[in-house]
C-alpha atoms as a PDB file:
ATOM      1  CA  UNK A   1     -29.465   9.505   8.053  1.00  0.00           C
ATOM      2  CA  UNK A   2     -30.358   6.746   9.871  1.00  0.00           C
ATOM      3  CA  UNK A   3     -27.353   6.016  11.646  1.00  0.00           C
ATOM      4  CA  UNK A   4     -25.865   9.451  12.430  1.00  0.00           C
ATOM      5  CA  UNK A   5     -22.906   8.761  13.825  1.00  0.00           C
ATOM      6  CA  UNK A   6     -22.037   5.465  11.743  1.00  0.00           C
ATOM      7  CA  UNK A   7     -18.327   5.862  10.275  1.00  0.00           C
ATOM      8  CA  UNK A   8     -18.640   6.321   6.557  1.00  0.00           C
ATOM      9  CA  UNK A   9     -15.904   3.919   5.746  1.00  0.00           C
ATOM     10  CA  UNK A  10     -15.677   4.892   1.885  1.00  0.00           C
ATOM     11  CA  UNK A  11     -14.726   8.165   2.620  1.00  0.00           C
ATOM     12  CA  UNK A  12     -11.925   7.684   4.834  1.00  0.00           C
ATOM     13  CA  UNK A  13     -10.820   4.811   2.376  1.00  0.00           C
ATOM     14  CA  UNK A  14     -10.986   8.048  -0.617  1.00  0.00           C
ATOM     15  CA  UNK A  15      -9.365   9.683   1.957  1.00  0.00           C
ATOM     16  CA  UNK A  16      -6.614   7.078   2.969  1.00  0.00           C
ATOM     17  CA  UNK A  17      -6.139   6.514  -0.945  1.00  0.00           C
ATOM     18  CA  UNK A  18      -5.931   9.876  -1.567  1.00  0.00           C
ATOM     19  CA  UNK A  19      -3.423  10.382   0.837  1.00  0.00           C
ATOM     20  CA  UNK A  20      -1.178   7.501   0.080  1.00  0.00           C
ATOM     21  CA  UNK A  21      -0.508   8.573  -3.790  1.00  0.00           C
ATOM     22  CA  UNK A  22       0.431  12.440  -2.992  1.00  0.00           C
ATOM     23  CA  UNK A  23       3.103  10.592  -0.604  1.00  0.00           C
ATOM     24  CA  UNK A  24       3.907   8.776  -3.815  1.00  0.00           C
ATOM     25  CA  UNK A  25       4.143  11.135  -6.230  1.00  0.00           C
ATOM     26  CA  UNK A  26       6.315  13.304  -4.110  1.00  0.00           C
ATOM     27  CA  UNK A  27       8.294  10.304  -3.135  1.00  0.00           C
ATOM     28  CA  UNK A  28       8.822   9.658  -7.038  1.00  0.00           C
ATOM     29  CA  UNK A  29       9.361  12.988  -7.664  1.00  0.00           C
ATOM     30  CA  UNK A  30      12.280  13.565  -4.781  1.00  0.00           C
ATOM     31  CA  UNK A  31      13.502  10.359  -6.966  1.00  0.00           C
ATOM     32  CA  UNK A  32      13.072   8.232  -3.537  1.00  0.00           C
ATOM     33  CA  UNK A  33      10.433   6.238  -4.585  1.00  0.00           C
ATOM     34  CA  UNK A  34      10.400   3.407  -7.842  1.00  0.00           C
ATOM     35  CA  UNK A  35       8.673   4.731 -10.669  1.00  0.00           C
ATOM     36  CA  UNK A  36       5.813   2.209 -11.773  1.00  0.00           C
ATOM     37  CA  UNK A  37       4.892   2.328  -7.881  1.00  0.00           C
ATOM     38  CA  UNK A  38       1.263   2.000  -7.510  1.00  0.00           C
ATOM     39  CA  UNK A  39      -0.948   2.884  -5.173  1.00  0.00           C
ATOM     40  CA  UNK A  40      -2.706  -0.825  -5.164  1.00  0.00           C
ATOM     41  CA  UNK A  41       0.756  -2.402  -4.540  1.00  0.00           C
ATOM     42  CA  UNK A  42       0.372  -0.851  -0.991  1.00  0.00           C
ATOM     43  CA  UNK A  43      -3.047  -2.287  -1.091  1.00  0.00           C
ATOM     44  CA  UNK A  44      -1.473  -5.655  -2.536  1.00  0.00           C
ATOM     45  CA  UNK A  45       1.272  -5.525   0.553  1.00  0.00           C
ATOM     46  CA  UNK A  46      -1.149  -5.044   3.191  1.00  0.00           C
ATOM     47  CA  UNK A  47      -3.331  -8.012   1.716  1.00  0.00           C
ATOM     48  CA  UNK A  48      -0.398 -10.176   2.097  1.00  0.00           C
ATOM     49  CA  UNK A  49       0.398  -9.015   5.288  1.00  0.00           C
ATOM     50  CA  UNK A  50      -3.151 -10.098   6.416  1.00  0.00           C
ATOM     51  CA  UNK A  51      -2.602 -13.576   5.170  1.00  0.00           C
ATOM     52  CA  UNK A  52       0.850 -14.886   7.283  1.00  0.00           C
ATOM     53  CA  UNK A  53      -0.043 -16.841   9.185  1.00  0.00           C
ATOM     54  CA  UNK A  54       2.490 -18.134  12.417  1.00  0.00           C
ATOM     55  CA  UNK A  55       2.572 -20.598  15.594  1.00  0.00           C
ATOM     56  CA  UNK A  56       2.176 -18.174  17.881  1.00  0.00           C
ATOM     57  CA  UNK A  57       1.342 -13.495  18.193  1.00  0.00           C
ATOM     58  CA  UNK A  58       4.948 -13.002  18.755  1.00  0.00           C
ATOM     59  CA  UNK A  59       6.022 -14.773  15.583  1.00  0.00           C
ATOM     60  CA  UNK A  60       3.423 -13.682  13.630  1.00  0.00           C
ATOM     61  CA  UNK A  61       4.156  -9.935  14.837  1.00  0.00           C
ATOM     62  CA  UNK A  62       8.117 -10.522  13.554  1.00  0.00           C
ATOM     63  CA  UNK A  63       6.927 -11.801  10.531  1.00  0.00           C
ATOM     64  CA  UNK A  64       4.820  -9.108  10.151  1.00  0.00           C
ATOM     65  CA  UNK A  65       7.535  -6.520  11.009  1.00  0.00           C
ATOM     66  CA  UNK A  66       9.985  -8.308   8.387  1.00  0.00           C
ATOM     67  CA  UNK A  67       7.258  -8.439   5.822  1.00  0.00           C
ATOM     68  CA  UNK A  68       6.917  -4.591   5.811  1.00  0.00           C
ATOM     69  CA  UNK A  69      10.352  -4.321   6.174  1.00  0.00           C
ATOM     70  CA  UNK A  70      10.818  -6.362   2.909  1.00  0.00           C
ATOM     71  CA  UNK A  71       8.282  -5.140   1.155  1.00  0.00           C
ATOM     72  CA  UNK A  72       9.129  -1.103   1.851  1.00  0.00           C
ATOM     73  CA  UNK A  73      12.822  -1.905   0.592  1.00  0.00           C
ATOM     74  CA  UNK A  74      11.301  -3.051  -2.118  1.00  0.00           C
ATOM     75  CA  UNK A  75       9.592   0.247  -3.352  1.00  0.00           C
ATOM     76  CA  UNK A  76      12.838   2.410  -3.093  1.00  0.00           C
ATOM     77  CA  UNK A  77      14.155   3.601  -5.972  1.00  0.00           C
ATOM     78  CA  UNK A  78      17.181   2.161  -7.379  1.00  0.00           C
ATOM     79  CA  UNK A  79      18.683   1.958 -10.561  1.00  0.00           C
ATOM     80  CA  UNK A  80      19.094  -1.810 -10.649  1.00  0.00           C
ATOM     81  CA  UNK A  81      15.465  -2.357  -9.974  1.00  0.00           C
ATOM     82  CA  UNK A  82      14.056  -4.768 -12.642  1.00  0.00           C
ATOM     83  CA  UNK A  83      10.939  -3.507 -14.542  1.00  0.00           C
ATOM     84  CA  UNK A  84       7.552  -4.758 -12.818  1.00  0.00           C
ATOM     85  CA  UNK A  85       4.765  -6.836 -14.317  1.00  0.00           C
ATOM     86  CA  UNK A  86       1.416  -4.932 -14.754  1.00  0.00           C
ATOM     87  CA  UNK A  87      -0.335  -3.098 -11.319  1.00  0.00           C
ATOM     88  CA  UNK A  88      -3.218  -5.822 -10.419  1.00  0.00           C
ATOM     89  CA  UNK A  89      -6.174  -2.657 -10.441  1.00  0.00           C
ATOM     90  CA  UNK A  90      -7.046  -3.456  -6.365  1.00  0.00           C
ATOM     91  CA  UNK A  91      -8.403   0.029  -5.279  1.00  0.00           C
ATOM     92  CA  UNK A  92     -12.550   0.872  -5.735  1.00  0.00           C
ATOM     93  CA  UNK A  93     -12.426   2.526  -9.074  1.00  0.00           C
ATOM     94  CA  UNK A  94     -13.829   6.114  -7.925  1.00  0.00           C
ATOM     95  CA  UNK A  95      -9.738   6.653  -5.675  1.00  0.00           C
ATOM     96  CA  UNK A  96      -6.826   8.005  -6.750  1.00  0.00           C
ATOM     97  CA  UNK A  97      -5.193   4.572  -7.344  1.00  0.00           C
ATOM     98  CA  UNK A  98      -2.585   5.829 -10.234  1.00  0.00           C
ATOM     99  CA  UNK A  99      -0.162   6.781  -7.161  1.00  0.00           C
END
C-alpha cells in the first residue's frame, strides 16, 4: 500500500520457482531430465555461478558460460549417472522446491 508500484519480489520468486519445477517434472517425465533433480540444485548452480570470480568481465563471462554449460550437462539424464547426496533445502519453504 504504501509503495504501489514497488515489485513484490516474493511473488515473482513463487512464480520463478513455480515455473522452474513444471519444466522439471516434464523434463523427468520425457526421461530428459535426472531423476533426484531438485529444484534448489538450480538455486545451488546459480549461487555458484555468483561466486567465480576472474581477472577480468571477459573471463569471468567464459567462465560463467562454461559453468552453466557444466553444470546443465550435469542434470541430463543418463543411465551412468551416480546417485546424488541429499538436496541442500535452498528455496523459501512456502515454493514448489520438490521439482
Amino acid at each position: 500500500m504504501t509503495f504501489p508500484n514497488a515489485v513484490d519480489f516474493d511473488a515473482r520468486r513463487e512464480y520463478a520457482l513455480g515455473s522452474i519445477a513444471e519444466l522439471a517434472r516434464r523434463a523427468k517425465e520425457a526421461g530428459r531430465l535426472r531423476p533426484d533433480f531438485a529444484v534448489d540444485d538450480v538455486i545451488l548452480v546459480l549461487m555458484a555461478n555468483s561466486g567465480i570470480h576472474a581477472s577480468s568481465p571477459t573471463a569471468k563471462v567464459t567462465a560463467s558460460r562454461r559453468f552453466a554449460a557444466l553444470a546443465i550437462q550435469a542434470f541430463h539424464a543418463s543411465p551412468d549417472a551416480s546417485p546424488l547426496p541429499p538436496v541442500a533445502r535452498l528455496a523459501p519453504p512456502a515454493s514448489a522446491s520438490q521439482g
